[in-house]
C-alpha atoms as a PDB file:
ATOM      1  CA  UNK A   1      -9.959  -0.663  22.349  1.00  0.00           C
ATOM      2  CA  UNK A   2      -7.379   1.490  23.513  1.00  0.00           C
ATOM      3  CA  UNK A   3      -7.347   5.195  23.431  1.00  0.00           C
ATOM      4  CA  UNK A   4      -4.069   6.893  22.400  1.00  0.00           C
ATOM      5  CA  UNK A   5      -2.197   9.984  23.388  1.00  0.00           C
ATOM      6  CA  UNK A   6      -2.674  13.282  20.640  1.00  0.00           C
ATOM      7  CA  UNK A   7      -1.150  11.828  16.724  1.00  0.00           C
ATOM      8  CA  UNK A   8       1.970  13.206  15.882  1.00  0.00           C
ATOM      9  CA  UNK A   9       1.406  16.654  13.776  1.00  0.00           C
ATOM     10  CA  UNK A  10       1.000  16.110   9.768  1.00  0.00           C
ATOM     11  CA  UNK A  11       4.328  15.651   7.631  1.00  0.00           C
ATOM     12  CA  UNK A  12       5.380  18.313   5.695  1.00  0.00           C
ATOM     13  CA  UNK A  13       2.935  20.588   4.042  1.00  0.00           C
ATOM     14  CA  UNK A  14       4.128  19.479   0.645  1.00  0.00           C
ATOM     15  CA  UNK A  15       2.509  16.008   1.777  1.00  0.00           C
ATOM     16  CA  UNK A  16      -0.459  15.695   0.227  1.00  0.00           C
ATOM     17  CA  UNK A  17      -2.919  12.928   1.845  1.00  0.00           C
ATOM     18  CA  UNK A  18      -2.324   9.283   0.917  1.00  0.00           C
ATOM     19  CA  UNK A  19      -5.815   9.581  -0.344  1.00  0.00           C
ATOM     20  CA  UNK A  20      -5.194  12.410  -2.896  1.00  0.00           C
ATOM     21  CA  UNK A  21      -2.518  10.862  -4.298  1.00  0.00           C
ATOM     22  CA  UNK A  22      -4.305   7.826  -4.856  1.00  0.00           C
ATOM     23  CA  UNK A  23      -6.766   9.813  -7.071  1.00  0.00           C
ATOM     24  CA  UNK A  24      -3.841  11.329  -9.245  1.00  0.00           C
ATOM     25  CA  UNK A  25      -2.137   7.859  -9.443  1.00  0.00           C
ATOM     26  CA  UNK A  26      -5.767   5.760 -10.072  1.00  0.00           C
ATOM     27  CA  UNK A  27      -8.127   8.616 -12.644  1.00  0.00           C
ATOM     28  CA  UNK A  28      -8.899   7.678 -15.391  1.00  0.00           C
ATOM     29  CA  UNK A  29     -10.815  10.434 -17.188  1.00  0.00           C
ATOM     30  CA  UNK A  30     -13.469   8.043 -19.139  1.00  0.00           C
ATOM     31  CA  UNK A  31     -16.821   7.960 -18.444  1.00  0.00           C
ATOM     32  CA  UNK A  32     -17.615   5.585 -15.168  1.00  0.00           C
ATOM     33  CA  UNK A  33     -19.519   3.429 -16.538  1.00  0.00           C
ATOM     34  CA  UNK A  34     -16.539   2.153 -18.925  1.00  0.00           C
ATOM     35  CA  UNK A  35     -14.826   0.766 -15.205  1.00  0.00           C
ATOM     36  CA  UNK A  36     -15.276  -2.942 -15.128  1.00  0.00           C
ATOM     37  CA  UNK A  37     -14.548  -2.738 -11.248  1.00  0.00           C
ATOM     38  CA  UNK A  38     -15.652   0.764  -9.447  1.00  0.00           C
ATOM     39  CA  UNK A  39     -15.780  -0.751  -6.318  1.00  0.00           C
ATOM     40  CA  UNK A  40     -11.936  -1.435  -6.260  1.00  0.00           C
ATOM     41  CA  UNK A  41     -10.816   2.053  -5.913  1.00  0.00           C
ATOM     42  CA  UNK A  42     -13.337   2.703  -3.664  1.00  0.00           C
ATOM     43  CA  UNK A  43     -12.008  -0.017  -1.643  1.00  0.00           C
ATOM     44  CA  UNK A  44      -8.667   1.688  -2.098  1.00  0.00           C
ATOM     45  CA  UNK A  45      -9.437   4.409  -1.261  1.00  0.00           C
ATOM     46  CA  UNK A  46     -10.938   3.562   2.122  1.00  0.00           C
ATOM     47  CA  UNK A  47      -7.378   2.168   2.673  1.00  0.00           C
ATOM     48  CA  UNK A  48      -5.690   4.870   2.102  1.00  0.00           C
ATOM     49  CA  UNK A  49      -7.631   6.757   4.888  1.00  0.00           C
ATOM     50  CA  UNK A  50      -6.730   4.103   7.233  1.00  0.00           C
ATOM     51  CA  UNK A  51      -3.177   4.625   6.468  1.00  0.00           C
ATOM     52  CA  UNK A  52      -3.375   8.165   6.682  1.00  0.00           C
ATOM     53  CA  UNK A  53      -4.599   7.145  10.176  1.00  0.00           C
ATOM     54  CA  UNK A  54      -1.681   5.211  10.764  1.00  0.00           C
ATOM     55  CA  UNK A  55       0.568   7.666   9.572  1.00  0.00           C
ATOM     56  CA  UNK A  56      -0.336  10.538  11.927  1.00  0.00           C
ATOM     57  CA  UNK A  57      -0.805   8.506  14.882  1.00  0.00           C
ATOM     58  CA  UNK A  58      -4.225   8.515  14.956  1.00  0.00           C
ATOM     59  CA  UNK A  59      -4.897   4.262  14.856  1.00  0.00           C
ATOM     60  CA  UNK A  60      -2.956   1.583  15.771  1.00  0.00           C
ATOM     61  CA  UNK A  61      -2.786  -1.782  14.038  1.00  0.00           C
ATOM     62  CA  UNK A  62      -1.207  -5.424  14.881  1.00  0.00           C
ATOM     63  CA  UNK A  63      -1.629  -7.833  12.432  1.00  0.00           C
ATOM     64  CA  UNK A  64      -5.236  -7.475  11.438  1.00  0.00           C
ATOM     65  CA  UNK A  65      -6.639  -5.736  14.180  1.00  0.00           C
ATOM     66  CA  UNK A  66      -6.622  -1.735  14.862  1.00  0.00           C
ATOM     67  CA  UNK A  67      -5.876  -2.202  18.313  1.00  0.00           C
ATOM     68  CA  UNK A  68      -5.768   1.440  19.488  1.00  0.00           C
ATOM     69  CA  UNK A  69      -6.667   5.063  18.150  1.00  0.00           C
ATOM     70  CA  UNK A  70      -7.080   8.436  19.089  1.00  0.00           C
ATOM     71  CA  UNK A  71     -10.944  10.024  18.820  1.00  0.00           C
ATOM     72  CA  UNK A  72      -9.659  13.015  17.810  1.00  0.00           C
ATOM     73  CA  UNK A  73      -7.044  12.745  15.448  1.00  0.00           C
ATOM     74  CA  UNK A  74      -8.796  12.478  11.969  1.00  0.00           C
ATOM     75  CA  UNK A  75      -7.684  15.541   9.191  1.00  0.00           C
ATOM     76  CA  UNK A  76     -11.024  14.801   7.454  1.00  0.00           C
ATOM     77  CA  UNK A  77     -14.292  13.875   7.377  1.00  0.00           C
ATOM     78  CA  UNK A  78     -14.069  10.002   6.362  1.00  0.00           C
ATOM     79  CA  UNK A  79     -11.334  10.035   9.150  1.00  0.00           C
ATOM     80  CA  UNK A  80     -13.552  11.305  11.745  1.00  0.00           C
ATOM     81  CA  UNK A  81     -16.086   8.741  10.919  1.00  0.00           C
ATOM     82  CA  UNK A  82     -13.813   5.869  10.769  1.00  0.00           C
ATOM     83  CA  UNK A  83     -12.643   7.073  14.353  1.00  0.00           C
ATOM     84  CA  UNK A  84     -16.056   7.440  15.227  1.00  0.00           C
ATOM     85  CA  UNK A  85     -16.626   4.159  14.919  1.00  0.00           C
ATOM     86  CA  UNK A  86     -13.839   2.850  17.008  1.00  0.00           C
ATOM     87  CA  UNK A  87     -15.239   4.965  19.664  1.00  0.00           C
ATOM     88  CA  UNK A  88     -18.125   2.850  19.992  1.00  0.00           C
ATOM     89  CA  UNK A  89     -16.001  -0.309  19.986  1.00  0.00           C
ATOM     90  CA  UNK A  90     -16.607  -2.139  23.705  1.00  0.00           C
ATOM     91  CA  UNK A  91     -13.756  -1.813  25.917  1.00  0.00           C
ATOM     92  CA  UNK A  92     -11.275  -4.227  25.607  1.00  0.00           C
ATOM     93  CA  UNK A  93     -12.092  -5.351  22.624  1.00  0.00           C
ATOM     94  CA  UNK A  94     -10.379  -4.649  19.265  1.00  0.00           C
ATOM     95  CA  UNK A  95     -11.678  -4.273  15.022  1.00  0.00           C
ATOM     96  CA  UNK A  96     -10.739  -6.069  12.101  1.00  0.00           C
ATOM     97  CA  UNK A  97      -9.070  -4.004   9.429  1.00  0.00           C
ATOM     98  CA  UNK A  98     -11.669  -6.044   6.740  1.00  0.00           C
ATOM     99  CA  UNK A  99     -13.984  -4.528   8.749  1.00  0.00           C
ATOM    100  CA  UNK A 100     -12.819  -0.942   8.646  1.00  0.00           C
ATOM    101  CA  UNK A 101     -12.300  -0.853   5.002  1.00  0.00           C
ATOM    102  CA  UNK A 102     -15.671  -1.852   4.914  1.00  0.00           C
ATOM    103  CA  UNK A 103     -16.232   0.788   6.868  1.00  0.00           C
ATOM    104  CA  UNK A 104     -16.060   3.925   4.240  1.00  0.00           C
ATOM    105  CA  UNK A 105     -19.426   4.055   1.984  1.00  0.00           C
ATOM    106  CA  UNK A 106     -18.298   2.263  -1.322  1.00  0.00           C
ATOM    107  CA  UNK A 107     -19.227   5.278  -4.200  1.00  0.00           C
ATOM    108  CA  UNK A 108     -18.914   8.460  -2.034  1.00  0.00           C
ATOM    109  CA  UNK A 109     -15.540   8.659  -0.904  1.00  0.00           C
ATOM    110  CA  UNK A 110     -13.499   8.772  -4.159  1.00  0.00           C
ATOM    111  CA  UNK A 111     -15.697  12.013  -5.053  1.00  0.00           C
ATOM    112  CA  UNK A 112     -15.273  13.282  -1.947  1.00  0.00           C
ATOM    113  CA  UNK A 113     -11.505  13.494  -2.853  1.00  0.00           C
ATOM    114  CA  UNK A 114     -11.561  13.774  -6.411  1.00  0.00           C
ATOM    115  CA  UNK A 115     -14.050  17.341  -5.678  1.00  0.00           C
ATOM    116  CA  UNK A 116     -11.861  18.523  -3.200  1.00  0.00           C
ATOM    117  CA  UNK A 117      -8.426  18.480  -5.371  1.00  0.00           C
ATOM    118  CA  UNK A 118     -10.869  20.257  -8.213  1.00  0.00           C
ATOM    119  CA  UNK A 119     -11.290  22.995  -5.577  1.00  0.00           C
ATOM    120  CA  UNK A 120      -7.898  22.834  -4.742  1.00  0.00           C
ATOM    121  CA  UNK A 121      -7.273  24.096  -8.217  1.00  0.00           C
ATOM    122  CA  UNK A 122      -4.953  20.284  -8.727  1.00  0.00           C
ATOM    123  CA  UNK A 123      -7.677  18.921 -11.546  1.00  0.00           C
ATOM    124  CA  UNK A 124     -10.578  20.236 -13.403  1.00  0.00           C
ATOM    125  CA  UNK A 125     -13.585  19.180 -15.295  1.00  0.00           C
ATOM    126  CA  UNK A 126     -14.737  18.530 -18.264  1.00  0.00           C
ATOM    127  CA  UNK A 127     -18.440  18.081 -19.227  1.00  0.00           C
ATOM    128  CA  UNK A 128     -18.199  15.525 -22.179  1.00  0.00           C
ATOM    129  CA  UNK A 129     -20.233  12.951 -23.923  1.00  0.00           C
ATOM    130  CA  UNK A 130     -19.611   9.074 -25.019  1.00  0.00           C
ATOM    131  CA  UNK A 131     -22.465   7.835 -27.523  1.00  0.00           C
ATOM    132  CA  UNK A 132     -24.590  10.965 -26.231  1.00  0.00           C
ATOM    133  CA  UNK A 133     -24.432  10.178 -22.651  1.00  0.00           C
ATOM    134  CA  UNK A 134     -22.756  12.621 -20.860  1.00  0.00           C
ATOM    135  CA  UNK A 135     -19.999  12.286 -18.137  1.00  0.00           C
ATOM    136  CA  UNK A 136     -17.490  14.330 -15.958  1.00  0.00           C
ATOM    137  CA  UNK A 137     -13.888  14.077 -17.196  1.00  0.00           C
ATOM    138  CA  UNK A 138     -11.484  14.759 -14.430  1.00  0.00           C
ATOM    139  CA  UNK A 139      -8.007  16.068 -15.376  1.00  0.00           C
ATOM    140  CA  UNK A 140      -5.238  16.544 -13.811  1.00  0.00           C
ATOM    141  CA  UNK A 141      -3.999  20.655 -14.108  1.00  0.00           C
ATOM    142  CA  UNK A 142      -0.736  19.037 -14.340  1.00  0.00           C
ATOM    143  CA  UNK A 143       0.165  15.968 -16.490  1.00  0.00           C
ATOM    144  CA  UNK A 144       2.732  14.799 -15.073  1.00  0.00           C
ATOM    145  CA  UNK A 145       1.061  15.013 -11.826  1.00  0.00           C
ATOM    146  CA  UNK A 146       0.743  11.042 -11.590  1.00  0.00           C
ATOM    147  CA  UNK A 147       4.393  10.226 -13.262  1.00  0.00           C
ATOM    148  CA  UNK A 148       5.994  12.062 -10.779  1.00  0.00           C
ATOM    149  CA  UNK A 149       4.380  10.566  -7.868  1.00  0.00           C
ATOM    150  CA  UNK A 150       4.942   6.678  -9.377  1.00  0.00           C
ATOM    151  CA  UNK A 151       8.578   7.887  -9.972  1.00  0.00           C
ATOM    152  CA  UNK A 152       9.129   8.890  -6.092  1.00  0.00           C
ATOM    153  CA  UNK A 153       7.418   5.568  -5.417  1.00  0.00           C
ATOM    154  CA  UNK A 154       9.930   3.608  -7.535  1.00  0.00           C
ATOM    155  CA  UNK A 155      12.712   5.424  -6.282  1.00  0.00           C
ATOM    156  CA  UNK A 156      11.885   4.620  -3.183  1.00  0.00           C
ATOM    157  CA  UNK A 157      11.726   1.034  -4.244  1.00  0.00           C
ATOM    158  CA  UNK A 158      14.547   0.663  -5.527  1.00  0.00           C
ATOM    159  CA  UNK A 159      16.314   2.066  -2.724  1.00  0.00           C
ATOM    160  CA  UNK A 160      14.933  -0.854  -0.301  1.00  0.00           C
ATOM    161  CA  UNK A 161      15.755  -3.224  -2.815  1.00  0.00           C
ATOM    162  CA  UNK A 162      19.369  -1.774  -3.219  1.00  0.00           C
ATOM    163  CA  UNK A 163      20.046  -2.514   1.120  1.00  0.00           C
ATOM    164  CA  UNK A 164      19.832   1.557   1.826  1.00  0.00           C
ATOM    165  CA  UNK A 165      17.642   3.303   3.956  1.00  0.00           C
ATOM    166  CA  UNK A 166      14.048   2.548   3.755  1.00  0.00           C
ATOM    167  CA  UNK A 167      11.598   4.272   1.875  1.00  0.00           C
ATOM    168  CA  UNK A 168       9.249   6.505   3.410  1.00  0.00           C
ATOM    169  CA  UNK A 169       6.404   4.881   5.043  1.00  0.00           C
ATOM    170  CA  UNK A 170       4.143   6.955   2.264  1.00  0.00           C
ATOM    171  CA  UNK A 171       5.603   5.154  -0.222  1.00  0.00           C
ATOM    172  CA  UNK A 172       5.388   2.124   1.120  1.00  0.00           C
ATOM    173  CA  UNK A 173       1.444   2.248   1.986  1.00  0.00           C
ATOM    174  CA  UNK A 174       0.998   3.921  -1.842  1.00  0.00           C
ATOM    175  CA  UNK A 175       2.993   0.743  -3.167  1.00  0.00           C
ATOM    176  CA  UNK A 176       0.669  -1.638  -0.939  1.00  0.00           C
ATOM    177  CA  UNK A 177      -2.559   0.141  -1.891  1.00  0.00           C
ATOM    178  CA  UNK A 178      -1.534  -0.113  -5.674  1.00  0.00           C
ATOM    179  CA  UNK A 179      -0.425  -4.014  -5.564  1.00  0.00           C
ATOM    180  CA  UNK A 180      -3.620  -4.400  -3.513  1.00  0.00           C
ATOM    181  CA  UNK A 181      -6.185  -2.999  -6.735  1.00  0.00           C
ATOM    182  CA  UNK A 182      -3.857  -4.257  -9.409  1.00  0.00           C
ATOM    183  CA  UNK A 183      -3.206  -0.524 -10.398  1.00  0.00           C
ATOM    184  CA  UNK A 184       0.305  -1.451 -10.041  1.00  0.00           C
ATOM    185  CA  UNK A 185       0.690  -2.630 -13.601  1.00  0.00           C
ATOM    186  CA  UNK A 186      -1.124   0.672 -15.186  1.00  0.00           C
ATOM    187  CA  UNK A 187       1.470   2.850 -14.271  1.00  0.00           C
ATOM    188  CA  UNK A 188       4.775   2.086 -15.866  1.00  0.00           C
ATOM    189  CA  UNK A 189       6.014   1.438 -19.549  1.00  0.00           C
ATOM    190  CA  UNK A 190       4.952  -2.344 -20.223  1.00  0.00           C
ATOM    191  CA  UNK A 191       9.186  -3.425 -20.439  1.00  0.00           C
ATOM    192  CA  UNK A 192       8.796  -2.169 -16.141  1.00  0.00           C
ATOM    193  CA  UNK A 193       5.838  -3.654 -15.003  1.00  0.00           C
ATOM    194  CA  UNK A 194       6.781  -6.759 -14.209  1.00  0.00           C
ATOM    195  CA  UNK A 195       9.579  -5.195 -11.922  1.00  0.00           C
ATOM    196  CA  UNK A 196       7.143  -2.719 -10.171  1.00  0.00           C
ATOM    197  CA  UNK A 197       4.690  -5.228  -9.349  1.00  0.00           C
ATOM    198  CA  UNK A 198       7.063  -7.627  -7.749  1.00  0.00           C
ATOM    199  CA  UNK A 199       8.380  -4.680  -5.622  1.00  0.00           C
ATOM    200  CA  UNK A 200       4.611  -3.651  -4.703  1.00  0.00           C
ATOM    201  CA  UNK A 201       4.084  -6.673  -4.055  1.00  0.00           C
ATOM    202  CA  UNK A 202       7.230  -7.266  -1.769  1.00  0.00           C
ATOM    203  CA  UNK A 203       5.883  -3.742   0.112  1.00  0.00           C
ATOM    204  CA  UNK A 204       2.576  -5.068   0.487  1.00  0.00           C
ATOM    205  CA  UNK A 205       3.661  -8.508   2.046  1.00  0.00           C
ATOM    206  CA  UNK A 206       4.295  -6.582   5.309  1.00  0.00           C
ATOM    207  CA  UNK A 207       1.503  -3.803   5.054  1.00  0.00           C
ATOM    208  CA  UNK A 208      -1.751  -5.060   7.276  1.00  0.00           C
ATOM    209  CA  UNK A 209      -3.855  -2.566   5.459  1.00  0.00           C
ATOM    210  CA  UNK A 210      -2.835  -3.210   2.121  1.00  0.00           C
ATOM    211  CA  UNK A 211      -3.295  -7.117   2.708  1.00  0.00           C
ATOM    212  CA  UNK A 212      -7.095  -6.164   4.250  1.00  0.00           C
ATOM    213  CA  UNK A 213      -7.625  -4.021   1.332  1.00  0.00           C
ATOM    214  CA  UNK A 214      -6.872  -6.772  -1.083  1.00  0.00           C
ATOM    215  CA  UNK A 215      -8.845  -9.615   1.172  1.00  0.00           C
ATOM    216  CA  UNK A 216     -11.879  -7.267   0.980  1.00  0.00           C
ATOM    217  CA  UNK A 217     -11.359  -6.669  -2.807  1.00  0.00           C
ATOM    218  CA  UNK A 218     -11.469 -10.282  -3.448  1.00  0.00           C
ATOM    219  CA  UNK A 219     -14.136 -10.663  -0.844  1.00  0.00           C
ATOM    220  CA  UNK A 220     -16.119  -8.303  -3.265  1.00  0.00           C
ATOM    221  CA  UNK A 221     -15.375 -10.089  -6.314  1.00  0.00           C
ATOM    222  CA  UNK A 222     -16.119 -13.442  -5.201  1.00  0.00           C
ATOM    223  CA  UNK A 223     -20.076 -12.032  -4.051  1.00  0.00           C
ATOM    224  CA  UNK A 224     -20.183 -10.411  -7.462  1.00  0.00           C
ATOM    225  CA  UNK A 225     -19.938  -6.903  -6.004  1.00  0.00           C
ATOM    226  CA  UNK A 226     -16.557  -5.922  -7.818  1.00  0.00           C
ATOM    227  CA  UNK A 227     -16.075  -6.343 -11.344  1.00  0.00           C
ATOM    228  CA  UNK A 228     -13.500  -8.060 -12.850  1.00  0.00           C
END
């Protein structure tokens, strides 16, 4: 494994994580135990860190192997410990991206995130009850919190599809991490889905994290580990 020179700084401060966004796109306020498949976002969510990686400079990937990172250039704690990791890889040898998603502790992660936009004053909580078992409603302060991020993504979209300039890489690894969970289809009016899952799906045919996150996903399912 190779080490790298110091990431890039962060984008814009407007930029919110990959990861964050991911929780505002993906929450669903029900109680857990109404998700058929908690493991997928988790899963998700582990590659969004990885291509919040990528997008500072902190890993490199080819294909399906990270093949170089720097130790120091994680904005978070999951980060870190992904990075970690790599640090203990043998010289001159390189990871699997399966493996990395794998990585990330399946459960935690997502509430990592989800508590630290509460802080952030993005969602709240609720303390309510389904058939007198209680559960923690999150909400986001904003409603149209998770419209407005799936329109930037579309517009983005569209604008590869129309020959212009590329969308931002953001975008891209959002569309990839969406088509790779199937969350793609959740978040437009049912007349647009079909449309915005071919175009996550184009997206994702050339992101190598989005494709790991998806092999791991059905990886998961075919053990009996993921839902449905």
């Amino acid at each position: 494994m190779t080490p790298l020179e110091p990431p890039e700084p962060p984008g814009p401060p407007g930029d919110r994580p990959l990861m964050d966004e991911l929780v505002l796109l993906c929450n669903s306020p029900g109680p857990k135990w109404l998700n058929s498949s908690p493991t997928v976002f988790e899963r998700m969510i582990a590659g969004a860190v990885l291509a919040d990686l990528l997008l500072t400079g902190a890993i490199t990937i080819e294909d399906r192997w990270i093949t170089g990172f720097n130790p120091f250039g994680a904005r978070d704690g999951a980060g870190e410990a992904v990075l970690g990791r790599l640090s203990r890889v043998r010289k001159g040898r390189r990871s699997k991206l399966d493996s990395a998603v794998r990585w990330i502790p399946p459960r935690e992660t997502a509430r990592y995130y989800q508590d630290r936009l509460v802080a952030q004053g993005v969602m709240t909580v609720e303390h309510r009850r389904l058939l007198l078992r209680p559960y923690r409603a999150l909400l986001p302060v904003r409603a149209s919190a998770a419209q407005e991020i799936t329109d930037r993504i579309v517009a983005s979209l569209e604008r590869t599809g129309a020959g212009s300039a590329g969308p931002g890489e953001r975008d891209l690894q959002l569309a990839g991490l969406l088509w790779a969970g199937s969350h793609d289809v959740r978040l437009r009016p049912w007349r647009e889905r079909a449309a915005f899952r071919e175009a996550t799906r184009r997206a994702a045919r050339d992101l190598p994290i989005a494709q790991a996150v998806r092999r791991v996903i059905d990886a998961d399912r075919s053990a009996g580990n993921g839902g449905s």
